[in-house]
C-alpha atoms as a PDB file:
ATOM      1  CA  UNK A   1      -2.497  -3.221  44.408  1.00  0.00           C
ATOM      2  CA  UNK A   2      -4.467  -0.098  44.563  1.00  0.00           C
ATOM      3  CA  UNK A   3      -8.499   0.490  43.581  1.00  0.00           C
ATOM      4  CA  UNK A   4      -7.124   3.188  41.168  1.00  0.00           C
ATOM      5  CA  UNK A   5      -5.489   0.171  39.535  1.00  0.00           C
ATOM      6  CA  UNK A   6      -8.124  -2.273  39.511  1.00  0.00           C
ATOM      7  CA  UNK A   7     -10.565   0.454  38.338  1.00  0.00           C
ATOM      8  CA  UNK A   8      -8.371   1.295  35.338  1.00  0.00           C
ATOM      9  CA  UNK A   9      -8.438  -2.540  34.362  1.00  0.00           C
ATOM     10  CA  UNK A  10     -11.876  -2.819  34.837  1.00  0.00           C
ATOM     11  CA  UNK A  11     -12.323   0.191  32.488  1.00  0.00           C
ATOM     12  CA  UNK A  12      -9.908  -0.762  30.216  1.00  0.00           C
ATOM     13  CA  UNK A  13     -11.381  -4.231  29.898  1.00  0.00           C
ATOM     14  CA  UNK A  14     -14.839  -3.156  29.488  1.00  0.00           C
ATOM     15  CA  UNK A  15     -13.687  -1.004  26.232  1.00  0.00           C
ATOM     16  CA  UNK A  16     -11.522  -3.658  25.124  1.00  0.00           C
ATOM     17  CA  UNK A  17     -14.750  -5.821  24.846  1.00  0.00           C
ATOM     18  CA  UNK A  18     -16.602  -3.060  22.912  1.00  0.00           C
ATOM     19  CA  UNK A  19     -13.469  -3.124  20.590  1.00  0.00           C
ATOM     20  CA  UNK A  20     -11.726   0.416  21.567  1.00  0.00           C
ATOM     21  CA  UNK A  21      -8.149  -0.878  22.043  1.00  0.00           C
ATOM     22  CA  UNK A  22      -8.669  -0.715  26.003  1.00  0.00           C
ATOM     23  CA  UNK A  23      -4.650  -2.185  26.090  1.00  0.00           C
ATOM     24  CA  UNK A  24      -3.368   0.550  24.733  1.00  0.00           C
ATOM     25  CA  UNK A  25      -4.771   3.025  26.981  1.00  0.00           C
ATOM     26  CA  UNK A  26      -3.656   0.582  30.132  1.00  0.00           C
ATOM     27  CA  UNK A  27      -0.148   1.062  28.468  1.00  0.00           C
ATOM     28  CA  UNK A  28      -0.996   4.509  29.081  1.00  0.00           C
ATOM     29  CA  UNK A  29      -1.862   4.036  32.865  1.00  0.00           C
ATOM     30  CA  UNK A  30       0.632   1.773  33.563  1.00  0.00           C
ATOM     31  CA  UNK A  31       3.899   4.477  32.134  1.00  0.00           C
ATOM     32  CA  UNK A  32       1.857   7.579  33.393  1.00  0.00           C
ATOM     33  CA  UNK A  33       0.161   7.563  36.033  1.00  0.00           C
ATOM     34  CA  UNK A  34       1.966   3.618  37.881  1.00  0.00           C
ATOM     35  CA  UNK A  35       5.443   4.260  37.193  1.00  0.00           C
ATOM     36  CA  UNK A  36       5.596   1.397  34.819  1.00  0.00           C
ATOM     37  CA  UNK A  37       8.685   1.096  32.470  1.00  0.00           C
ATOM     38  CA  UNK A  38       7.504   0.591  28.632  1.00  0.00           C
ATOM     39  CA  UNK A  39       8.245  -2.383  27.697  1.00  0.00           C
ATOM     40  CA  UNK A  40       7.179  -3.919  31.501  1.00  0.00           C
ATOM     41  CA  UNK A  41       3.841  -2.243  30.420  1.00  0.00           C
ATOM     42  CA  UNK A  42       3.362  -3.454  26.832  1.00  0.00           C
ATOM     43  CA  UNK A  43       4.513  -7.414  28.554  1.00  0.00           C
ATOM     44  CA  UNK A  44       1.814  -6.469  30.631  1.00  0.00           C
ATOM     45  CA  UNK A  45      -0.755  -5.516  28.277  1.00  0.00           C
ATOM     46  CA  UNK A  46       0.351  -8.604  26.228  1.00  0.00           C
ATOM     47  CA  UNK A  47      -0.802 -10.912  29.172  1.00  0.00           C
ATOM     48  CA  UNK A  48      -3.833  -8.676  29.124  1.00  0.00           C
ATOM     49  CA  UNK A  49      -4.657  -9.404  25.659  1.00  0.00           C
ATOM     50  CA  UNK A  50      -5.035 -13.350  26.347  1.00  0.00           C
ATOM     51  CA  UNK A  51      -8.255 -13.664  27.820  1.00  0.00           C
ATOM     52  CA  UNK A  52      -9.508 -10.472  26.321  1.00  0.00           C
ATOM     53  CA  UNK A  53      -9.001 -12.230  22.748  1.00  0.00           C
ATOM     54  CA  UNK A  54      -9.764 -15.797  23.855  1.00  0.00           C
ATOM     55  CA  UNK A  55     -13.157 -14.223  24.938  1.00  0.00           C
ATOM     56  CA  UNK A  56     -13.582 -12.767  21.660  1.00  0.00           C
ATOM     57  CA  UNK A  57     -12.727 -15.848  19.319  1.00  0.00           C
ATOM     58  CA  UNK A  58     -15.201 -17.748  21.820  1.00  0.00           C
ATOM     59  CA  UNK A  59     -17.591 -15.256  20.322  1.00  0.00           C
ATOM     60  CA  UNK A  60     -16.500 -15.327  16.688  1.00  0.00           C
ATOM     61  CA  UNK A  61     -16.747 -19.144  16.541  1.00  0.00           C
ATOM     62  CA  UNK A  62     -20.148 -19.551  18.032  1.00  0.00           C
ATOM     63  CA  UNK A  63     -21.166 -17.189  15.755  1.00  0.00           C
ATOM     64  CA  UNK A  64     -19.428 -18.339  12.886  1.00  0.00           C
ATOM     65  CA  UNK A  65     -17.966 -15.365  11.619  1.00  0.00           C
ATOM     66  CA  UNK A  66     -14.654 -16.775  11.131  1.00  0.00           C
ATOM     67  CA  UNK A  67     -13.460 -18.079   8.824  1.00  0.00           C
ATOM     68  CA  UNK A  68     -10.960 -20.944   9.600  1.00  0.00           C
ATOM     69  CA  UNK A  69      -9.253 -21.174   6.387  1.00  0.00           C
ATOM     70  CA  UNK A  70      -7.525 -18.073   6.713  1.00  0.00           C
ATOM     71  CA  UNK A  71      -6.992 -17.793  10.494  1.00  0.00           C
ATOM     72  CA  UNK A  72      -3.801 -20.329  10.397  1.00  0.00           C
ATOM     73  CA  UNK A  73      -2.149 -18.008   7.889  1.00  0.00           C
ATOM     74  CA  UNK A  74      -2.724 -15.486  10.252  1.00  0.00           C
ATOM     75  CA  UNK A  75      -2.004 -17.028  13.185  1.00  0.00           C
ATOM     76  CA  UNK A  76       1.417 -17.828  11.775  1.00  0.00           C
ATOM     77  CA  UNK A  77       2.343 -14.427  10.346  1.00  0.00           C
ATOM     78  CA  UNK A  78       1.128 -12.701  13.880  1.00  0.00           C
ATOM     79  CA  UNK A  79       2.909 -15.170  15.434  1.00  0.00           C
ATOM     80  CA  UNK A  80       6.427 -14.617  13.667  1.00  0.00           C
ATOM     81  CA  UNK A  81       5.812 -10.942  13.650  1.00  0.00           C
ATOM     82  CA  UNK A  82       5.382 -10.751  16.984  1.00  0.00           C
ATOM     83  CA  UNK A  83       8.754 -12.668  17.628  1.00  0.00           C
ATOM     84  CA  UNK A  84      10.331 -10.310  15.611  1.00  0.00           C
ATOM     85  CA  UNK A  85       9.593  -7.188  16.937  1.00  0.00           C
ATOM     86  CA  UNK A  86       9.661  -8.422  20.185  1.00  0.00           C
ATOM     87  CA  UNK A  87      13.335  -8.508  19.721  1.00  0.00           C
ATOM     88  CA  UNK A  88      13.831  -5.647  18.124  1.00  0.00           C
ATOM     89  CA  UNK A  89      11.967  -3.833  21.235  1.00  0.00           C
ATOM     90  CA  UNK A  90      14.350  -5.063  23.602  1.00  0.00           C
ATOM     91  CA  UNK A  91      17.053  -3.416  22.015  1.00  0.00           C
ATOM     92  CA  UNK A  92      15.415   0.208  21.730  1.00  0.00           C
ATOM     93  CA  UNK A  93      15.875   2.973  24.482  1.00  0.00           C
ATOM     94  CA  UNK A  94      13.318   2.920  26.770  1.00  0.00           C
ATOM     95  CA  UNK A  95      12.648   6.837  25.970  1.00  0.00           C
ATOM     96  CA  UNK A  96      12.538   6.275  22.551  1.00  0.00           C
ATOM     97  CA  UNK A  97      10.211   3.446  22.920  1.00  0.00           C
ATOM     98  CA  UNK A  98       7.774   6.145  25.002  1.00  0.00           C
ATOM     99  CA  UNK A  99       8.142   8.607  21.743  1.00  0.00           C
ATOM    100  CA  UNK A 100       7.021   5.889  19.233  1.00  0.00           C
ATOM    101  CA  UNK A 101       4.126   4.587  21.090  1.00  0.00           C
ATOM    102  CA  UNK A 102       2.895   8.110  21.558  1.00  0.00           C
ATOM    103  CA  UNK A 103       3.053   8.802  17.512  1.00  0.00           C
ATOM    104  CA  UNK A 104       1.442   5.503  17.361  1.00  0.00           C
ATOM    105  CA  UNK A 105      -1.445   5.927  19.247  1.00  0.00           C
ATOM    106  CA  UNK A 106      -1.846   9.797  18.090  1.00  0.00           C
ATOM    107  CA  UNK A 107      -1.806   8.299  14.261  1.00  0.00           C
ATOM    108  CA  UNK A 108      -4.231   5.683  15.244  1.00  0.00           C
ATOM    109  CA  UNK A 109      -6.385   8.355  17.069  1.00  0.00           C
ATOM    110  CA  UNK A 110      -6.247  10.264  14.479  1.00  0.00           C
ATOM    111  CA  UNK A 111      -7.375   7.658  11.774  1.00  0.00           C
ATOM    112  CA  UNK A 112     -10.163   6.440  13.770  1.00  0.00           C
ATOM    113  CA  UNK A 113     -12.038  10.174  14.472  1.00  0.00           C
ATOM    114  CA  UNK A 114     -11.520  11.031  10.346  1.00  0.00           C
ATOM    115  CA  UNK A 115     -12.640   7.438   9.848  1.00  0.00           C
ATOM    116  CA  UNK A 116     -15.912   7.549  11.608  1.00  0.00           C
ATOM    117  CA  UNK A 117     -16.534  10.968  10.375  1.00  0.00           C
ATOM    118  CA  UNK A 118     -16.171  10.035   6.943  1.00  0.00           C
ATOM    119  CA  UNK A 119     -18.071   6.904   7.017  1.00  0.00           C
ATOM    120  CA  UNK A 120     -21.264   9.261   8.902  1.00  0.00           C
ATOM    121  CA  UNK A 121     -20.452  12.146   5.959  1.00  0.00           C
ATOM    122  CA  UNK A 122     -21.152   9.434   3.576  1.00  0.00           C
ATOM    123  CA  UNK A 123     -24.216   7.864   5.303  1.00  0.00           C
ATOM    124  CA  UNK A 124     -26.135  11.360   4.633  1.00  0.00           C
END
C-alpha cells in the first residue's frame, strides 16, 4: 500500500462524512489512477460504505432524526435491491460497466451544481 492510496481514503472519507459521496470518487481512484477493475472497485467501495454509514446512523439515532418506523421498509427494499443489481453487474462487460458509472456520476454532478444553484437563486 502506497501514501497516495491512504491519502485518497483519508480524503475520500473525510467528504464522505460531510455527505459528498466520497465512495464514488474512490471508485474513481481505484479504476484511474490504481489499476482497479470496476466491479473490484465498487466491492471495494461497498466495504467502504460500512463504517462510513454505521458512523452516520450512530449520529442519526443519538440525535433522533430517524425515524424507525420507516427505516425497516427501507432497509428491506435497499437490501433486495442491492441483491438484485448486484447480479445483474456481474454479468455486464467490464467496459461497459466503466461507461455507465461515468454517465452516472456526470448526471449526478450535474443535478447537484443546478440543485444548489437553484436553491441559492431562490434564497435571494
Amino acid at each position: 500500500m502506497n501514501i497516495v492510496s491512504i491519502l485518497a481514503g483519508f480524503v475520500t472519507g473525510i467528504l464522505s462524512g460531510w455527505g459528498i459521496g466520497g465512495g464514488s470518487l474512490l471508485i474513481i481512484y481505484m479504476t484511474v489512477f490504481a489499476g482497479v477493475t470496476q466491479q473490484a472497485a465498487q466491492g471495494i467501495n461497498l466495504l467502504y460504505f460500512l463504517p462510513t454509514s454505521l458512523t452516520a446512523l450512530y449520529s442519526h439515532l443519538k440525535n433522533k432524526l430517524i425515524e424507525k418506523s420507516l427505516a425497516w421498509p427501507a432497509i428491506c427494499a435497499g437490501a433486495l435491491t442491492t441483491l438484485g443489481a448486484s447480479l445483474l453487474v456481474t454479468s455486464i462487460d467490464t467496459h461497459l460497466m466503466k461507461k455507465f458509472f461515468g454517465v452516472f456520476i456526470i448526471i449526478i454532478g450535474l443535478t447537484e451544481v443546478f440543485k444548489r444553484t437553484k436553491k441559492k437563486g431562490n434564497e435571494e
